[in-house]
PDB file of N, CA and C in Angstrom:
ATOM      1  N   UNK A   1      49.784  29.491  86.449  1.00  0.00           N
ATOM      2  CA  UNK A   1      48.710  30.220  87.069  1.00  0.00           C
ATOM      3  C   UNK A   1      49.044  31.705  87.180  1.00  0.00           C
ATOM      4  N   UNK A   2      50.440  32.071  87.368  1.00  0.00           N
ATOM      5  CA  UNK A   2      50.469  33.294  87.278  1.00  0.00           C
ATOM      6  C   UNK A   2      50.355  33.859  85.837  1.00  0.00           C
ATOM      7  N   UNK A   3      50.774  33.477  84.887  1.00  0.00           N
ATOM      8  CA  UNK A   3      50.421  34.377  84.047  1.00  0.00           C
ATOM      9  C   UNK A   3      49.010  34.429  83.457  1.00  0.00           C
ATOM     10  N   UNK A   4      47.939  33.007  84.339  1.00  0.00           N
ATOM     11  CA  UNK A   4      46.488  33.739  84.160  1.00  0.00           C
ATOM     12  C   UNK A   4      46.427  35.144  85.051  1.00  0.00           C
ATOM     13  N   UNK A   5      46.600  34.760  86.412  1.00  0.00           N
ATOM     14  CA  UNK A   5      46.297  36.097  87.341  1.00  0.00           C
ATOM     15  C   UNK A   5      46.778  37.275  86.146  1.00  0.00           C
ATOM     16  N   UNK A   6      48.014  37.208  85.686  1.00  0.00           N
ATOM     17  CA  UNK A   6      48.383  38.682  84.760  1.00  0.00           C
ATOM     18  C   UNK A   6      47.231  38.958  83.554  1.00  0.00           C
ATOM     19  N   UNK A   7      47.017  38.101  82.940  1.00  0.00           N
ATOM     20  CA  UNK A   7      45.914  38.367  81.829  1.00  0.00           C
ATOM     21  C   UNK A   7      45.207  38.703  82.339  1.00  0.00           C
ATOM     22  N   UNK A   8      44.792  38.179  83.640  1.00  0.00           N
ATOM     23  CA  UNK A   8      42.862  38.455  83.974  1.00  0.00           C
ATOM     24  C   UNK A   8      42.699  39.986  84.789  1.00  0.00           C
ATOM     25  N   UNK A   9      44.499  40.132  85.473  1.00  0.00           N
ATOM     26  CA  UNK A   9      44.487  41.880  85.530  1.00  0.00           C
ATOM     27  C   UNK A   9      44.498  43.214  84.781  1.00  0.00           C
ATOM     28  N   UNK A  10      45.575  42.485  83.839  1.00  0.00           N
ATOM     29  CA  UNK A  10      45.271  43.545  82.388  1.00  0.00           C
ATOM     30  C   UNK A  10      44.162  43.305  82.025  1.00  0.00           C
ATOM     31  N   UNK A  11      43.825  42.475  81.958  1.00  0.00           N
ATOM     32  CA  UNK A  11      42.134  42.590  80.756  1.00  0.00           C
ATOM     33  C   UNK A  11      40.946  43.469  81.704  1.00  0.00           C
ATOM     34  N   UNK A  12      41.660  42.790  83.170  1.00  0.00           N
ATOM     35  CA  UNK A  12      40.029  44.002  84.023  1.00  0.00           C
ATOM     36  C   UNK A  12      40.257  45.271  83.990  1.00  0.00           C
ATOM     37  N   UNK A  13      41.907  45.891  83.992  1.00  0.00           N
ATOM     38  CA  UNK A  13      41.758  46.869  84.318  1.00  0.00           C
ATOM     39  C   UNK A  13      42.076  47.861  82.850  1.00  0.00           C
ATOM     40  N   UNK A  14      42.050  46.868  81.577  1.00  0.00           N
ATOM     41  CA  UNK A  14      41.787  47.480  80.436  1.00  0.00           C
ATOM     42  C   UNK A  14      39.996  47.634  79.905  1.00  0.00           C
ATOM     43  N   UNK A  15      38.961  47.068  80.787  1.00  0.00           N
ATOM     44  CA  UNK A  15      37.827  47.353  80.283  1.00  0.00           C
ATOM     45  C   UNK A  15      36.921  47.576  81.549  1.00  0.00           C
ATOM     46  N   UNK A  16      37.640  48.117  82.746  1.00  0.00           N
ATOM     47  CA  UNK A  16      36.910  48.312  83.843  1.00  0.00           C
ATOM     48  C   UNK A  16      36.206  49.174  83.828  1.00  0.00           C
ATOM     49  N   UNK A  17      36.582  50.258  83.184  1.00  0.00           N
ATOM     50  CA  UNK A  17      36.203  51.338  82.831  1.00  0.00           C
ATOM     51  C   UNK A  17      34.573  51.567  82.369  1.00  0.00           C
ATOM     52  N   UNK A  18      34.478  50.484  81.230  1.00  0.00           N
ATOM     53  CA  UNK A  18      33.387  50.033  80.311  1.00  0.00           C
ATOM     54  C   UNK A  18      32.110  49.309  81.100  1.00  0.00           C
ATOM     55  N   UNK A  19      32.803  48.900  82.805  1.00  0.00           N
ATOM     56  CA  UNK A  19      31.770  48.153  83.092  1.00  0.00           C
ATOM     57  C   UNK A  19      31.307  46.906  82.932  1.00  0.00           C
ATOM     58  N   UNK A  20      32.393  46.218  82.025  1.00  0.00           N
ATOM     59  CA  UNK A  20      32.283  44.745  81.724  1.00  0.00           C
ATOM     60  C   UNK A  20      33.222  44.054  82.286  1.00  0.00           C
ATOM     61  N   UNK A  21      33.567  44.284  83.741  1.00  0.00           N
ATOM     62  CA  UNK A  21      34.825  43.114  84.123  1.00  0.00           C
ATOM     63  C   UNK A  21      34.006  42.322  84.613  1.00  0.00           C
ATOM     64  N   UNK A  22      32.904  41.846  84.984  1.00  0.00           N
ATOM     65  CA  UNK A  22      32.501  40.544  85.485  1.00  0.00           C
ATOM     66  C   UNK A  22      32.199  39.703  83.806  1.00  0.00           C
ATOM     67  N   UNK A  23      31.736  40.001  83.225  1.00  0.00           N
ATOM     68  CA  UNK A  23      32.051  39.486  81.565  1.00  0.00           C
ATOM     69  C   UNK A  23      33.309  38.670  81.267  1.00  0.00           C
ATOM     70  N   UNK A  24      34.190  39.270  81.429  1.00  0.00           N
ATOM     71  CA  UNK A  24      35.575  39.182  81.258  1.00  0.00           C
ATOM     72  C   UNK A  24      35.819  38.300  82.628  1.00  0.00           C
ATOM     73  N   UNK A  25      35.780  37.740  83.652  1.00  0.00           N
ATOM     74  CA  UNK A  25      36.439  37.388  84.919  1.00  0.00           C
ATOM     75  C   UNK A  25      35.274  36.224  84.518  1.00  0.00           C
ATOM     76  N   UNK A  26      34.293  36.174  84.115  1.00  0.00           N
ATOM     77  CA  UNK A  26      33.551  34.670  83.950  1.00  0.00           C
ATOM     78  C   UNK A  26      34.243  34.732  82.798  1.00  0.00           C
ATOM     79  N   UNK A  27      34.480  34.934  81.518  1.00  0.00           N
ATOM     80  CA  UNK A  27      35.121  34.071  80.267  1.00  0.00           C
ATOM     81  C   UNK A  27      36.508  33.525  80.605  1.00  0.00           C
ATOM     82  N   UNK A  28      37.575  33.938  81.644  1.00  0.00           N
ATOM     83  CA  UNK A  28      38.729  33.646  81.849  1.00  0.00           C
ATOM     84  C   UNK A  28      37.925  32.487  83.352  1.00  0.00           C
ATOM     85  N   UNK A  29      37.101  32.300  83.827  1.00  0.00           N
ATOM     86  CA  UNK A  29      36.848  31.509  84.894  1.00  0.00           C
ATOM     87  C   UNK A  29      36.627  29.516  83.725  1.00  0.00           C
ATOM     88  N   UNK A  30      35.460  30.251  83.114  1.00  0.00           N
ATOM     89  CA  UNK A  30      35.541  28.871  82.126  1.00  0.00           C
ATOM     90  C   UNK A  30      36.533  28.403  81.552  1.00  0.00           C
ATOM     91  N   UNK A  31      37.503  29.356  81.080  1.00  0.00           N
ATOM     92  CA  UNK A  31      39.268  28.933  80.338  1.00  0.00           C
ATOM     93  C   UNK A  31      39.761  27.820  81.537  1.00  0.00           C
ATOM     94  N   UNK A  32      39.672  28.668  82.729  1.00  0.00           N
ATOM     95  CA  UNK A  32      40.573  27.778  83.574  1.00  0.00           C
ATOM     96  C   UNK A  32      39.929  26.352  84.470  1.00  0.00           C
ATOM     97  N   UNK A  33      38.602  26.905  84.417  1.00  0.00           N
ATOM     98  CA  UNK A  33      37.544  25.543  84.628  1.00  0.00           C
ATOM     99  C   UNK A  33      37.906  24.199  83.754  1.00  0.00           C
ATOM    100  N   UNK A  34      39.003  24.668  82.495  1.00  0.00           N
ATOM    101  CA  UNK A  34      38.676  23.505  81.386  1.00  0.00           C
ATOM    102  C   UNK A  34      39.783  22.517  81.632  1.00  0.00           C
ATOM    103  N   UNK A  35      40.870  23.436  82.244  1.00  0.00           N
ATOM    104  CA  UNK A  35      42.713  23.284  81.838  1.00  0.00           C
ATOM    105  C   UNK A  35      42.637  22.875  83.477  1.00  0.00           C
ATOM    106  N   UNK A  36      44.176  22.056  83.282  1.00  0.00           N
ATOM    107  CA  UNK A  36      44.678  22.288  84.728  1.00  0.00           C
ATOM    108  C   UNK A  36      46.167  22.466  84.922  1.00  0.00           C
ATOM    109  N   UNK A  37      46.382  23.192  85.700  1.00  0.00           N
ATOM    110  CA  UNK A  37      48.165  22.856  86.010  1.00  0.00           C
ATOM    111  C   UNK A  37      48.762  23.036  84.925  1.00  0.00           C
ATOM    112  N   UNK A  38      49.811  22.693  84.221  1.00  0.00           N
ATOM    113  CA  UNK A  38      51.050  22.982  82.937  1.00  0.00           C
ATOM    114  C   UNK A  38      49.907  22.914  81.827  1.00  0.00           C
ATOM    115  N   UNK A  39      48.699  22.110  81.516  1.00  0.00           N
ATOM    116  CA  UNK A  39      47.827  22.229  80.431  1.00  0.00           C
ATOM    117  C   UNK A  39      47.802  23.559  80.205  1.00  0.00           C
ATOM    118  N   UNK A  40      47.045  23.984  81.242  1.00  0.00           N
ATOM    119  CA  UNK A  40      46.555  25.775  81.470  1.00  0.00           C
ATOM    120  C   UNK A  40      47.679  26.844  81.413  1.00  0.00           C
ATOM    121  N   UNK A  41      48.968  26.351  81.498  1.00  0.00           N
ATOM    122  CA  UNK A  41      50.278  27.617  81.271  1.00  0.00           C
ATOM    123  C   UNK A  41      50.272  27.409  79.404  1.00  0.00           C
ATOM    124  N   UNK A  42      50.287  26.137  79.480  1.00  0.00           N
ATOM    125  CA  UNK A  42      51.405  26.443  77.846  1.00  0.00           C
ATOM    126  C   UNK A  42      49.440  26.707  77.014  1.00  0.00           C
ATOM    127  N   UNK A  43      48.097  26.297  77.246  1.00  0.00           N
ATOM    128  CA  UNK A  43      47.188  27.392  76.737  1.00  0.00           C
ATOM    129  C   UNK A  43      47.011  28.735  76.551  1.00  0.00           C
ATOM    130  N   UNK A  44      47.319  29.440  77.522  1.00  0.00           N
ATOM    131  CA  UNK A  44      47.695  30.304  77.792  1.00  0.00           C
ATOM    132  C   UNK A  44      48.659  31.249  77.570  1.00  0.00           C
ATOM    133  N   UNK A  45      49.874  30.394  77.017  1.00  0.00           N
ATOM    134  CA  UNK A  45      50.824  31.149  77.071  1.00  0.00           C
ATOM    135  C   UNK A  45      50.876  31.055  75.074  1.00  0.00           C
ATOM    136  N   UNK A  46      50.348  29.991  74.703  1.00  0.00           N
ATOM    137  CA  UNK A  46      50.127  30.308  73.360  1.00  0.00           C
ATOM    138  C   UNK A  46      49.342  30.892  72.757  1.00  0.00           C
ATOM    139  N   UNK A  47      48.034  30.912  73.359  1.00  0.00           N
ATOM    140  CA  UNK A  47      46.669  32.431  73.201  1.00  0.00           C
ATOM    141  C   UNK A  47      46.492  33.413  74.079  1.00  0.00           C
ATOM    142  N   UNK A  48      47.734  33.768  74.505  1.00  0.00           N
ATOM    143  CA  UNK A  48      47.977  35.323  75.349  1.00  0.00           C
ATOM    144  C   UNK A  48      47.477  36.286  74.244  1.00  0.00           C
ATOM    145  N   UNK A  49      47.794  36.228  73.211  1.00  0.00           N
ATOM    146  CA  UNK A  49      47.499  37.464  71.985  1.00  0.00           C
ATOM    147  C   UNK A  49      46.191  37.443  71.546  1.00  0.00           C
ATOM    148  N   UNK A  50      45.478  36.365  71.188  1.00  0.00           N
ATOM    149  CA  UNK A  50      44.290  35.969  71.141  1.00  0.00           C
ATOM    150  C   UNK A  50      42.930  36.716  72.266  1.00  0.00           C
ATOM    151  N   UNK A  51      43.715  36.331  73.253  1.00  0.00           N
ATOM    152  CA  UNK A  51      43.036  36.945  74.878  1.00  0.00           C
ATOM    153  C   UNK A  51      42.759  38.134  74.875  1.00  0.00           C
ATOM    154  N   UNK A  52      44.072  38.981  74.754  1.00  0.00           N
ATOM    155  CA  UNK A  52      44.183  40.138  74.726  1.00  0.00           C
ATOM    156  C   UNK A  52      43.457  40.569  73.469  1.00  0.00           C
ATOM    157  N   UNK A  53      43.385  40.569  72.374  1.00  0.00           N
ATOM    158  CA  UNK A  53      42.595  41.148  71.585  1.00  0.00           C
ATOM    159  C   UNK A  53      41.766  40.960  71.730  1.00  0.00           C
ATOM    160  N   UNK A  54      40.789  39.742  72.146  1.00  0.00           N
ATOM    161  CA  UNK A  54      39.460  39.610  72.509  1.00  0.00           C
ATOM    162  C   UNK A  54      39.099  40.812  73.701  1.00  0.00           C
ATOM    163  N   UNK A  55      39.859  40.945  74.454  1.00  0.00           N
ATOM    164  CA  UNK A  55      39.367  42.039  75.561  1.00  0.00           C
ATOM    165  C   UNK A  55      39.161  43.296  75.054  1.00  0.00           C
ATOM    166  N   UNK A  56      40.080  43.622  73.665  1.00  0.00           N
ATOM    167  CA  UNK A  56      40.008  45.019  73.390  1.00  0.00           C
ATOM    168  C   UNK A  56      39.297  45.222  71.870  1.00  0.00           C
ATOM    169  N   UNK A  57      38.424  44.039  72.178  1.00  0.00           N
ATOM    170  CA  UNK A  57      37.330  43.934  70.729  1.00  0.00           C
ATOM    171  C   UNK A  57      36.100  44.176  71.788  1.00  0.00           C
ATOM    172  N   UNK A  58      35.897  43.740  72.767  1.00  0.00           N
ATOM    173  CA  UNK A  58      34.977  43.832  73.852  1.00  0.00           C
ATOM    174  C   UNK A  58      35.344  45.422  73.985  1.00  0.00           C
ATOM    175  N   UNK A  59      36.228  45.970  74.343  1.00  0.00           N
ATOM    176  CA  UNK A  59      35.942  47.360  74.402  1.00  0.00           C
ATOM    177  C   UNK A  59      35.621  48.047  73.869  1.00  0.00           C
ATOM    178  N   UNK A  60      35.926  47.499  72.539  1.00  0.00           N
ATOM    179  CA  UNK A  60      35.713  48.984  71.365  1.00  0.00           C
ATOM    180  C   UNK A  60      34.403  48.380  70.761  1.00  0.00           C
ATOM    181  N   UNK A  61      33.850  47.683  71.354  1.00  0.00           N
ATOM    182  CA  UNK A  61      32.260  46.683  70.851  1.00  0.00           C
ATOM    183  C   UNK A  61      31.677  47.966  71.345  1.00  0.00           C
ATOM    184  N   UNK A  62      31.001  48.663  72.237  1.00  0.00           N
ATOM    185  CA  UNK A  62      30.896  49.153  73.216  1.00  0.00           C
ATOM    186  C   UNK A  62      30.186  50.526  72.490  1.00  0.00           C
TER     187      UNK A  62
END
Protein backbone atom coordinates (compact mmCIF):
# COMPACT_ATOMS: atom_id res chain seq x y z
CA UNK A 1 0.00 0.00 0.00
CA UNK A 2 2.70 2.26 0.42
CA UNK A 3 4.13 2.26 -2.68
CA UNK A 4 0.47 2.98 -4.09
CA UNK A 5 0.28 6.13 -1.68
CA UNK A 6 3.94 6.99 -3.56
CA UNK A 7 2.63 6.60 -7.15
CA UNK A 8 -0.62 8.31 -6.49
CA UNK A 9 1.69 11.34 -4.97
CA UNK A 10 4.04 11.62 -7.74
CA UNK A 11 1.48 11.27 -10.34
CA UNK A 12 -0.77 14.21 -8.49
CA UNK A 13 1.80 16.32 -7.98
CA UNK A 14 3.31 15.67 -11.55
CA UNK A 15 -0.08 16.78 -13.29
CA UNK A 16 -1.60 19.02 -10.62
CA UNK A 17 -0.63 21.65 -12.30
CA UNK A 18 -2.78 20.61 -15.51
CA UNK A 19 -5.81 20.29 -13.38
CA UNK A 20 -6.35 16.65 -13.85
CA UNK A 21 -5.61 15.11 -10.40
CA UNK A 22 -9.09 13.96 -9.72
CA UNK A 23 -8.66 11.96 -13.25
CA UNK A 24 -5.68 10.47 -12.03
CA UNK A 25 -6.84 9.70 -8.11
CA UNK A 26 -10.13 7.89 -9.73
CA UNK A 27 -7.87 5.72 -12.29
CA UNK A 28 -5.46 4.67 -9.33
CA UNK A 29 -8.91 4.29 -7.02
CA UNK A 30 -10.24 1.49 -9.62
CA UNK A 31 -6.47 -0.19 -9.71
CA UNK A 32 -6.85 -0.65 -6.08
CA UNK A 33 -10.69 -1.37 -6.02
CA UNK A 34 -9.54 -4.55 -8.15
CA UNK A 35 -6.33 -5.90 -6.05
CA UNK A 36 -5.98 -6.54 -2.49
CA UNK A 37 -3.17 -6.75 0.00
CA UNK A 38 0.32 -8.50 -1.60
CA UNK A 39 -1.95 -8.91 -5.05
CA UNK A 40 -1.90 -5.01 -5.20
CA UNK A 41 2.10 -4.61 -4.15
CA UNK A 42 3.66 -7.07 -6.57
CA UNK A 43 0.81 -5.21 -9.45
CA UNK A 44 2.10 -2.43 -8.76
CA UNK A 45 5.35 -2.90 -8.26
CA UNK A 46 5.59 -4.56 -11.74
CA UNK A 47 3.56 -1.60 -13.64
CA UNK A 48 5.19 1.23 -11.64
CA UNK A 49 6.73 2.28 -15.20
CA UNK A 50 3.64 1.70 -17.03
CA UNK A 51 1.79 4.12 -14.35
CA UNK A 52 4.13 6.57 -14.52
CA UNK A 53 4.19 7.03 -18.16
CA UNK A 54 0.58 6.93 -18.37
CA UNK A 55 0.54 10.07 -16.05
CA UNK A 56 3.00 11.88 -18.21
CA UNK A 57 1.11 10.95 -21.53
CA UNK A 58 -1.93 12.56 -19.67
CA UNK A 59 0.18 15.59 -19.35
CA UNK A 60 1.61 16.19 -22.43
CA UNK A 61 -2.13 15.07 -23.94
CA UNK A 62 -3.02 18.45 -22.77
Amino acid sequence: MKLLMKIVKSSLNEIDVFGTRQETRAIVGVAADSFTGESLSKFLESNEQDIRNFSRERLYAK
